[in-house]
C-alpha atoms as a PDB file:
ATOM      1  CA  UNK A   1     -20.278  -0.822  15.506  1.00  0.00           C
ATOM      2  CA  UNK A   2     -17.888   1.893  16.544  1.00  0.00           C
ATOM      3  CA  UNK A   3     -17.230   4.798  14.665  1.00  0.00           C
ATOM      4  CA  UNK A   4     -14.587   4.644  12.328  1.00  0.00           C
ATOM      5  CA  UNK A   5     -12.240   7.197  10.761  1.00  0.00           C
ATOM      6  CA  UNK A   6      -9.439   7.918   8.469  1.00  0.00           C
ATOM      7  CA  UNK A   7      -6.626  10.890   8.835  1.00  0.00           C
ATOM      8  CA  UNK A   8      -6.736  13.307   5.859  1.00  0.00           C
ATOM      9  CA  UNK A   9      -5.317  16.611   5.144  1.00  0.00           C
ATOM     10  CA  UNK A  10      -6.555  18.533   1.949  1.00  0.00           C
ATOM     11  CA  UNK A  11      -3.581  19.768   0.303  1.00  0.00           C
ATOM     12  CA  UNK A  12      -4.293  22.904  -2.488  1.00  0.00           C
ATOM     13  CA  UNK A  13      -2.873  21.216  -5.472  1.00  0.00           C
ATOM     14  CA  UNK A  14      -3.091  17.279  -4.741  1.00  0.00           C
ATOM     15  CA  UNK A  15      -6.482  17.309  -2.775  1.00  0.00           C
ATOM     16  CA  UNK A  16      -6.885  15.201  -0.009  1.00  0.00           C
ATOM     17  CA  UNK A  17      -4.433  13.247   1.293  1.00  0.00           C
ATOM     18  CA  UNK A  18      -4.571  10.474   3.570  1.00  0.00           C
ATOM     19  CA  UNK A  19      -2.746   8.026   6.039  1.00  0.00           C
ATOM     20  CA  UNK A  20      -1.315   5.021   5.132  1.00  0.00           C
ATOM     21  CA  UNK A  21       0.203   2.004   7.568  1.00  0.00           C
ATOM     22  CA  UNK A  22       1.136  -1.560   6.685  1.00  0.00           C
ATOM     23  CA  UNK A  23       1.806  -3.586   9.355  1.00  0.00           C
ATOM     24  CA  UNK A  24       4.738  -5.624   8.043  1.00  0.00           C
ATOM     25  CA  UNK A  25       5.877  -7.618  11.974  1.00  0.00           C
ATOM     26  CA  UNK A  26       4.224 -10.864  10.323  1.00  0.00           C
ATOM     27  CA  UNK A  27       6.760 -11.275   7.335  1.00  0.00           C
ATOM     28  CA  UNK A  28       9.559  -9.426   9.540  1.00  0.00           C
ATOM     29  CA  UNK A  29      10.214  -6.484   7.763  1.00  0.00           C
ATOM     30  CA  UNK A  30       9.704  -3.081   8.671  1.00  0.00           C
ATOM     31  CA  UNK A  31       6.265  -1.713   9.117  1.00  0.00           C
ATOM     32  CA  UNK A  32       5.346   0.770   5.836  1.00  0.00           C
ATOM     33  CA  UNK A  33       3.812   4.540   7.346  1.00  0.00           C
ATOM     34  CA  UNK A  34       3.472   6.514   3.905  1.00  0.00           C
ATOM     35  CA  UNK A  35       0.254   8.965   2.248  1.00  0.00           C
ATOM     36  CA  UNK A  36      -2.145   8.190  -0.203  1.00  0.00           C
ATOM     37  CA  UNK A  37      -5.018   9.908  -2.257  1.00  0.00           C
ATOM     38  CA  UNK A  38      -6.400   7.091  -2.714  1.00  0.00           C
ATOM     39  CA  UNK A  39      -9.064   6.485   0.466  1.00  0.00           C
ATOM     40  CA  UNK A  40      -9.595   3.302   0.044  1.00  0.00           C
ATOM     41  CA  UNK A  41      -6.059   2.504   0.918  1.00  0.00           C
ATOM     42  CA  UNK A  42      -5.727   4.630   4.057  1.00  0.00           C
ATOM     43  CA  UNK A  43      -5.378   3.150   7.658  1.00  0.00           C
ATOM     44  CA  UNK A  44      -9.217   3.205   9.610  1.00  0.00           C
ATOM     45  CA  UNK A  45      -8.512   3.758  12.544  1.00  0.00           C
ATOM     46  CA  UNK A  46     -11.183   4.197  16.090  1.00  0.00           C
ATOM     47  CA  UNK A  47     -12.873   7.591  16.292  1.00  0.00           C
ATOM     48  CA  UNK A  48     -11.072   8.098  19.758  1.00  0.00           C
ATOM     49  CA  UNK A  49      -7.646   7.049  18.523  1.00  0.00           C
ATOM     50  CA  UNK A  50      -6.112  10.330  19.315  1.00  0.00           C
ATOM     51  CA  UNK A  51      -7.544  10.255  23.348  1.00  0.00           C
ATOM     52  CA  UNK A  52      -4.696   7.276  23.192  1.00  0.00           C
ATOM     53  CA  UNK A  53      -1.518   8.650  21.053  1.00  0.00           C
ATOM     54  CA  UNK A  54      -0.418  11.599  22.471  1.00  0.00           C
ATOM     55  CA  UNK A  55       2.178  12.627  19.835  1.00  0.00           C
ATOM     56  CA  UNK A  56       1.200   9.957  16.886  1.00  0.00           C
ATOM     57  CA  UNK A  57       0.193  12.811  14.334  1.00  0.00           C
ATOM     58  CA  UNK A  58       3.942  13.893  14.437  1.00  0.00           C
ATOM     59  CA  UNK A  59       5.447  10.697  15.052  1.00  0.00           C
ATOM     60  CA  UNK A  60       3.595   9.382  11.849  1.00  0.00           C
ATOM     61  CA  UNK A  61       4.894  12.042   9.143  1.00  0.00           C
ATOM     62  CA  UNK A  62       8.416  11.424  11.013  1.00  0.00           C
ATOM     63  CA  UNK A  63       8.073   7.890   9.676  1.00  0.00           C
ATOM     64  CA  UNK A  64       6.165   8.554   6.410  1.00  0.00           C
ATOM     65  CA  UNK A  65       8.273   7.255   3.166  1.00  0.00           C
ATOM     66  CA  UNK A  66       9.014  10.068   1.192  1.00  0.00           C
ATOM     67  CA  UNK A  67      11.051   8.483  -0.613  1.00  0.00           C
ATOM     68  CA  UNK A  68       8.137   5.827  -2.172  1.00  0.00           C
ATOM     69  CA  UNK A  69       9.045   5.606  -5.594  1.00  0.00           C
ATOM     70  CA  UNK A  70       5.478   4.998  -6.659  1.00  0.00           C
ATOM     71  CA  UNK A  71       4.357   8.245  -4.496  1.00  0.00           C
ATOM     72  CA  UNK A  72       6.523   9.909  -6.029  1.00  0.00           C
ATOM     73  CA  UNK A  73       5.452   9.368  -9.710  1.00  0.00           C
ATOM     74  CA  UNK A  74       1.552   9.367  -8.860  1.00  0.00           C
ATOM     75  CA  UNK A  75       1.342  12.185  -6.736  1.00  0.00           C
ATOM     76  CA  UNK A  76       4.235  14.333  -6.775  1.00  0.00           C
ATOM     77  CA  UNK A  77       5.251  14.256 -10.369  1.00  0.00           C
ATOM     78  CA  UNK A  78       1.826  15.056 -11.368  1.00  0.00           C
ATOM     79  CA  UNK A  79       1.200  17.754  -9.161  1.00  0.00           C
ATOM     80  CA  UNK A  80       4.181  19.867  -9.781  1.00  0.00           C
ATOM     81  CA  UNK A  81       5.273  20.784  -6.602  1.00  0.00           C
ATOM     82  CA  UNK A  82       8.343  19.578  -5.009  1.00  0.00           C
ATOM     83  CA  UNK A  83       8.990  17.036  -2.592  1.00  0.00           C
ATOM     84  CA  UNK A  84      10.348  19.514  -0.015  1.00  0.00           C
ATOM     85  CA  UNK A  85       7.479  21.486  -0.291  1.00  0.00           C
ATOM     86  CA  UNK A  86       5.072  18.360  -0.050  1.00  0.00           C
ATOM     87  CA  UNK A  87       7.385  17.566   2.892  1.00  0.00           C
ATOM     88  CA  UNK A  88       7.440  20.743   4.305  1.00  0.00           C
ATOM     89  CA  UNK A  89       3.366  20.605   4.077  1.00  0.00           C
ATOM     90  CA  UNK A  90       2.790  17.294   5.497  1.00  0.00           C
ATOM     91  CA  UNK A  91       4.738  18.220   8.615  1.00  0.00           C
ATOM     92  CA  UNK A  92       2.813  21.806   9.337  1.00  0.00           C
ATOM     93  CA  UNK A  93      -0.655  20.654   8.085  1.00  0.00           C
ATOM     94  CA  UNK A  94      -3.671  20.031  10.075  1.00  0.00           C
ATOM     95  CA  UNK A  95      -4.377  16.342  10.280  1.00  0.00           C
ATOM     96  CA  UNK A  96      -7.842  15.698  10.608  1.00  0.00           C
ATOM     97  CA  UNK A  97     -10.150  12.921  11.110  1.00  0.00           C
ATOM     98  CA  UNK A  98     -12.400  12.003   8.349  1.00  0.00           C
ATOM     99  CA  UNK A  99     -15.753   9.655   9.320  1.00  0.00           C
ATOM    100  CA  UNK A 100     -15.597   6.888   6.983  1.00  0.00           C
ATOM    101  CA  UNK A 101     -19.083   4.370   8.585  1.00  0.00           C
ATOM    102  CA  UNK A 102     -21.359   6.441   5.944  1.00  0.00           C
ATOM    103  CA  UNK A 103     -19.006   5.793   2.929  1.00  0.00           C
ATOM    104  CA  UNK A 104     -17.463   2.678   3.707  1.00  0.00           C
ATOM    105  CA  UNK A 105     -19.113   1.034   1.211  1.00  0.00           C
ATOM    106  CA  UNK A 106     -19.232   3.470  -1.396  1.00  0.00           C
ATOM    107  CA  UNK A 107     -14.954   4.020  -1.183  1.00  0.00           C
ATOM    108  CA  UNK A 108     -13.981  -0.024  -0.956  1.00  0.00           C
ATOM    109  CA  UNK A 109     -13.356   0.586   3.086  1.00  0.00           C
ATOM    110  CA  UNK A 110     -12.709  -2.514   4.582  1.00  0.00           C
ATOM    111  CA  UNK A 111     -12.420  -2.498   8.612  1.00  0.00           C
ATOM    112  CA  UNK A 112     -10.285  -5.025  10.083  1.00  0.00           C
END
């Protein structure tokens, strides 16, 4: 098995946060790109995604929705800082890659 990973940051309020995609071609709507805390959620991804996406990292947060009522309520509202400062955050941040084969089990990981 290949290593897998997700993308996390580890904001100073929220705590980590992580990447989330939903492909949505199959029921022809737009694909979702948005953040969760929740890891079990986030996209897994191949350890050596980035050797292939030159300019994803940047090209993800362009597409995140920040608008997500649900993120909104869960995350922002309860955290107290503001969505242009989350914003502002997300986009200078260092995204990371977090190995996930040790605790795949442990966080409800599933690998497609």
């Amino acid at each position: 098995m290949s290593k897998k990973v997700v993308v996390c940051a580890a904001h100073s309020v929220i705590g980590r946060v992580y990447w989330k995609y939903t492909y949505e071609g199959d029921v022809n709507m737009p694909d979702y790109f948005g953040l969760t805390t929740d890891i079990s959620s986030a996209v897994v991804l191949d350890a050596d995604w980035r050797k292939y996406q030159v300019r994803i990292t940047e090209d993800f947060i362009y597409n995140v929705d920040f608008d997500n009522d649900s993120f909104k309520v869960n995350i922002m509202g309860s955290s107290g800082i503001s969505a242009e400062e989350f914003i502002s955050w997300a986009y200078r941040t260092t995204w990371e890659n977090l190995c996930v084969d040790a605790i795949a089990g442990d966080a409800r990981i599933v690998y497609d």
